[in-house]
C-alpha atoms as a PDB file:
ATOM      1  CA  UNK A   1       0.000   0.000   0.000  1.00  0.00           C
ATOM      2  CA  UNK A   2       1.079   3.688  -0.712  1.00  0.00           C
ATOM      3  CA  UNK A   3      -0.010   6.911   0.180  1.00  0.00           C
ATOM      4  CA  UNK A   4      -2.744   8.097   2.253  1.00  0.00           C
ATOM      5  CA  UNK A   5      -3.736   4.352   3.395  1.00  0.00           C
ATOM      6  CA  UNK A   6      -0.560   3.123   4.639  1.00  0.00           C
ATOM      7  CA  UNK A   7      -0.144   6.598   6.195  1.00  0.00           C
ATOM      8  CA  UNK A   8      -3.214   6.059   8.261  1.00  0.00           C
ATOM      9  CA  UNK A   9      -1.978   2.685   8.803  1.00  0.00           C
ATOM     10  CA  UNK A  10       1.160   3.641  10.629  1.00  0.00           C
ATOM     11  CA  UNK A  11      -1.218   6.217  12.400  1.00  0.00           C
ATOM     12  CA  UNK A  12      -3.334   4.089  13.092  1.00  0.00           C
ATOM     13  CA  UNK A  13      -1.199   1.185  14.770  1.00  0.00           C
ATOM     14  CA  UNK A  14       0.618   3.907  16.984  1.00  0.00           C
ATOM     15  CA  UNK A  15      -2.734   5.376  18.545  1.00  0.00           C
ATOM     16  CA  UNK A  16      -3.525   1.490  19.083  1.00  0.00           C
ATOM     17  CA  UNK A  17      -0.639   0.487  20.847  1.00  0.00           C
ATOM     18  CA  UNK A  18      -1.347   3.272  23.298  1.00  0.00           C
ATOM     19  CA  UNK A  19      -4.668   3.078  23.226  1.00  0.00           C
ATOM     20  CA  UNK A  20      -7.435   0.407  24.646  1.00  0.00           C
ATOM     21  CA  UNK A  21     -10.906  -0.127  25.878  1.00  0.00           C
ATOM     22  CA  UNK A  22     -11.744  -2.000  28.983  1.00  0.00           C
ATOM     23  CA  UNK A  23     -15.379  -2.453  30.551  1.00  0.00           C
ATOM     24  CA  UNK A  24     -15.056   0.662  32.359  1.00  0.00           C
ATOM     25  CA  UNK A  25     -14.016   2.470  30.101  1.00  0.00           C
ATOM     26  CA  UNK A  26     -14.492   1.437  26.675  1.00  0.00           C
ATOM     27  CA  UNK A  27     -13.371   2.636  23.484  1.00  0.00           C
ATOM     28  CA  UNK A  28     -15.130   4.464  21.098  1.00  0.00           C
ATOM     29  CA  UNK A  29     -14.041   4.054  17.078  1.00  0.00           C
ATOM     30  CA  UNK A  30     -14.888   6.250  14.273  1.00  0.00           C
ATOM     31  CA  UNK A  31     -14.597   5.034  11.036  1.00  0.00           C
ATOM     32  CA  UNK A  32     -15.137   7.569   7.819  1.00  0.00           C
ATOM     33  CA  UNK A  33     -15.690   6.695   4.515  1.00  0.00           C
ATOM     34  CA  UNK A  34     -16.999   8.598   1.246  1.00  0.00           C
ATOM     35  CA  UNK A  35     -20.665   8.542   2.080  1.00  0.00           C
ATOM     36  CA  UNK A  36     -20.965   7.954   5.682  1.00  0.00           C
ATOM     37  CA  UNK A  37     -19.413   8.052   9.026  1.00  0.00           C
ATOM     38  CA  UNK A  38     -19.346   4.995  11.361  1.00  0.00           C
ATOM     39  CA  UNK A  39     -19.172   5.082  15.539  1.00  0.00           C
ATOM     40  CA  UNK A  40     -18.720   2.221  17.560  1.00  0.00           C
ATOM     41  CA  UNK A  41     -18.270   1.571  21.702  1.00  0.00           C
ATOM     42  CA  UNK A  42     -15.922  -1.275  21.925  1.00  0.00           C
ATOM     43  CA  UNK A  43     -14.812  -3.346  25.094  1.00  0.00           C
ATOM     44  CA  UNK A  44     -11.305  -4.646  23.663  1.00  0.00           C
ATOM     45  CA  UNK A  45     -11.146  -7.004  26.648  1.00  0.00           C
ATOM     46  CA  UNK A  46     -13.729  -8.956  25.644  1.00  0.00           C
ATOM     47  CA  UNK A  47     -13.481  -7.858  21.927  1.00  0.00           C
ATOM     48  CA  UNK A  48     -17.198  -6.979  21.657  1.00  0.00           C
ATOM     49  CA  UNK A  49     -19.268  -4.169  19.871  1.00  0.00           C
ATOM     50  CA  UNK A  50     -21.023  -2.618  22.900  1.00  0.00           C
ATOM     51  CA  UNK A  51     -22.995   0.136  20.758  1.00  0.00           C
ATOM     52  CA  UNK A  52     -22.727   1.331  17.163  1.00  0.00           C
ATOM     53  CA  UNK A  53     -24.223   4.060  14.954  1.00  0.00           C
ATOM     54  CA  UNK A  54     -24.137   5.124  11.571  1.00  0.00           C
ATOM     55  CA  UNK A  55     -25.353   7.674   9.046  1.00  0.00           C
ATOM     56  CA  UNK A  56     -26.796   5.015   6.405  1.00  0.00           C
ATOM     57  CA  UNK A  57     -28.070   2.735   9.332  1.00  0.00           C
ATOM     58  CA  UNK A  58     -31.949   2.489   8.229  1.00  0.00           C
ATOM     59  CA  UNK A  59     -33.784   4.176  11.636  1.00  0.00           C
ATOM     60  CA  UNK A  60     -31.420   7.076  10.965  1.00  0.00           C
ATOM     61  CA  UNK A  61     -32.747   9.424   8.546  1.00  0.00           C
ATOM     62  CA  UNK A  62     -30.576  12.884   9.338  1.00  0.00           C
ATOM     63  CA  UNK A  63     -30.416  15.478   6.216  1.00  0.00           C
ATOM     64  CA  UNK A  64     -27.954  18.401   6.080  1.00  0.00           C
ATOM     65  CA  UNK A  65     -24.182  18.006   5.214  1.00  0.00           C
ATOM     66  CA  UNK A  66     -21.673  15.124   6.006  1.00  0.00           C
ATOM     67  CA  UNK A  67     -20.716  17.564   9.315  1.00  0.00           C
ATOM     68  CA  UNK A  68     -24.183  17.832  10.363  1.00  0.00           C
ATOM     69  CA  UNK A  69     -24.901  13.947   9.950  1.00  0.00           C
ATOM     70  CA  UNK A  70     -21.651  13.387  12.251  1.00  0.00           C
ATOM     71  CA  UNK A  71     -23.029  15.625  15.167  1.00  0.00           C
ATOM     72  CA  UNK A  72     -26.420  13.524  14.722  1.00  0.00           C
ATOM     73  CA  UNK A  73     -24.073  10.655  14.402  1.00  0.00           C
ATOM     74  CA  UNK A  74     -22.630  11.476  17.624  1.00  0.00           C
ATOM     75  CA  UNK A  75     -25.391  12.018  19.700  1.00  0.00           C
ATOM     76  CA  UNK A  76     -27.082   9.016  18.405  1.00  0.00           C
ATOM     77  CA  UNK A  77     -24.280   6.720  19.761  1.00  0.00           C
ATOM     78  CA  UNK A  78     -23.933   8.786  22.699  1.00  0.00           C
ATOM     79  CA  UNK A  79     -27.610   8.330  23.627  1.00  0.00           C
ATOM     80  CA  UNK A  80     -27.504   4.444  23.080  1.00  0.00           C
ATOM     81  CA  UNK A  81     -24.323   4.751  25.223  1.00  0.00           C
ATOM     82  CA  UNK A  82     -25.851   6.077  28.288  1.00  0.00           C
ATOM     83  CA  UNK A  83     -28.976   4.011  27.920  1.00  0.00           C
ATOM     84  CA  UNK A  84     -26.341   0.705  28.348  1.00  0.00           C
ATOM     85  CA  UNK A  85     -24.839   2.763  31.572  1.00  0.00           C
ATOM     86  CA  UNK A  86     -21.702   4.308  30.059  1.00  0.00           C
ATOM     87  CA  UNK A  87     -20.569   7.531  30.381  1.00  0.00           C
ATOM     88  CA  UNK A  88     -16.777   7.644  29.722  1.00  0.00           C
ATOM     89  CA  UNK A  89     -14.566   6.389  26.986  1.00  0.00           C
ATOM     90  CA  UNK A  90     -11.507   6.266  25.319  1.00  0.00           C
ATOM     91  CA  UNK A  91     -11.821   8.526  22.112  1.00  0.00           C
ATOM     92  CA  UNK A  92      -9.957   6.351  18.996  1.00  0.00           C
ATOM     93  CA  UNK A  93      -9.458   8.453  15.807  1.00  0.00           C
ATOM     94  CA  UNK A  94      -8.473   5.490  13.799  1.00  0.00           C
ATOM     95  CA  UNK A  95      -5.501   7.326  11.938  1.00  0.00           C
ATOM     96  CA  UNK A  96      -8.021  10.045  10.902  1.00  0.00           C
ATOM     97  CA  UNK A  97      -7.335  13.838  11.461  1.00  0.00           C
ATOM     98  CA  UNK A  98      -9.000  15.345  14.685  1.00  0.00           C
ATOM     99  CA  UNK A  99     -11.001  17.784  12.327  1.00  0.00           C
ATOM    100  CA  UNK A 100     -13.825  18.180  10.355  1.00  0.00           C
ATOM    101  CA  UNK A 101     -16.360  15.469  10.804  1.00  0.00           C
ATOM    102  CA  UNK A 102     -14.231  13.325  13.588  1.00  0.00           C
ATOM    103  CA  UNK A 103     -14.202  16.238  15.069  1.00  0.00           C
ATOM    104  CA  UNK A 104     -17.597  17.106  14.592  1.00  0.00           C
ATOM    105  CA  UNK A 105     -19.068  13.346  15.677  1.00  0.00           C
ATOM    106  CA  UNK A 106     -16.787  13.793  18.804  1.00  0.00           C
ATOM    107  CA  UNK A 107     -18.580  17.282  19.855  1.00  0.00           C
ATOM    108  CA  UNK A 108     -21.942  15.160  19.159  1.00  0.00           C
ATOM    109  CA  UNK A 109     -20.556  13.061  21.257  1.00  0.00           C
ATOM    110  CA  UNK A 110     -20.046  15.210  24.330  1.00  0.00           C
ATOM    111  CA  UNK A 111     -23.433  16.773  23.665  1.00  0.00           C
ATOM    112  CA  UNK A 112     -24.698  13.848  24.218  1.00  0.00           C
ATOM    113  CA  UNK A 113     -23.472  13.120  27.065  1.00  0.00           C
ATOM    114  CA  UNK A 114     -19.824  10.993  26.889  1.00  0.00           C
ATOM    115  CA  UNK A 115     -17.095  12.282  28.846  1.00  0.00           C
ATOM    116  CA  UNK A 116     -13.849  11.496  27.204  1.00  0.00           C
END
């Protein structure tokens, strides 16, 4: 691979090694592609998908730009978060810049609720 994906690779394996989700504090992915954005709370100690949300998930019908989907993104996992008792996690960028609509799902996020 070469160019941006092995460069978020490299990213992405460094924010890993330093990075993990346990029970009490779990972590919470983003994942960003062309059309959508992608949030999941993961326990990494017992390698399970706690919660997830996404903006092409069929109950979620947000309009508006790819920024305003992330904030509704956000909120939307944050809300199914604190209905399954969590409130704090370990923010994982996945390699991805902390700007624009990662940055925008993480202020959802808070809005709704996570402390992290």
């Amino acid at each position: 691979m070469t160019g941006k994906l092995s460069r978020r690779d490299r990213i992405k394996k460094g924010i890993r090694k330093r990075l993990s989700g346990s029970s009490e504090r779990p972590r919470l992915s983003v994942y960003r592609s062309n059309k959508g954005i992608y949030a999941q709370i993961i326990d990494d100690v017992t390698g399970k998908t706690i919660v997830s949300a996404s903006s092409l998930s069929k109950d979620f019908a947000a309009k508006g730009t790819k920024s305003e989907q992330s904030v509704a993104v956000g909120k939307a996992v944050a809300a199914k978060a604190v209905a399954a008792g969590i409130k704090d996690v370990v923010f994982d960028r996945n390699g991805y810049l902390y700007h624009g609509r990662v940055k925008s799902l993480a202020e959802g996020a808070r809005e709704g609720g996570l402390n992290f």
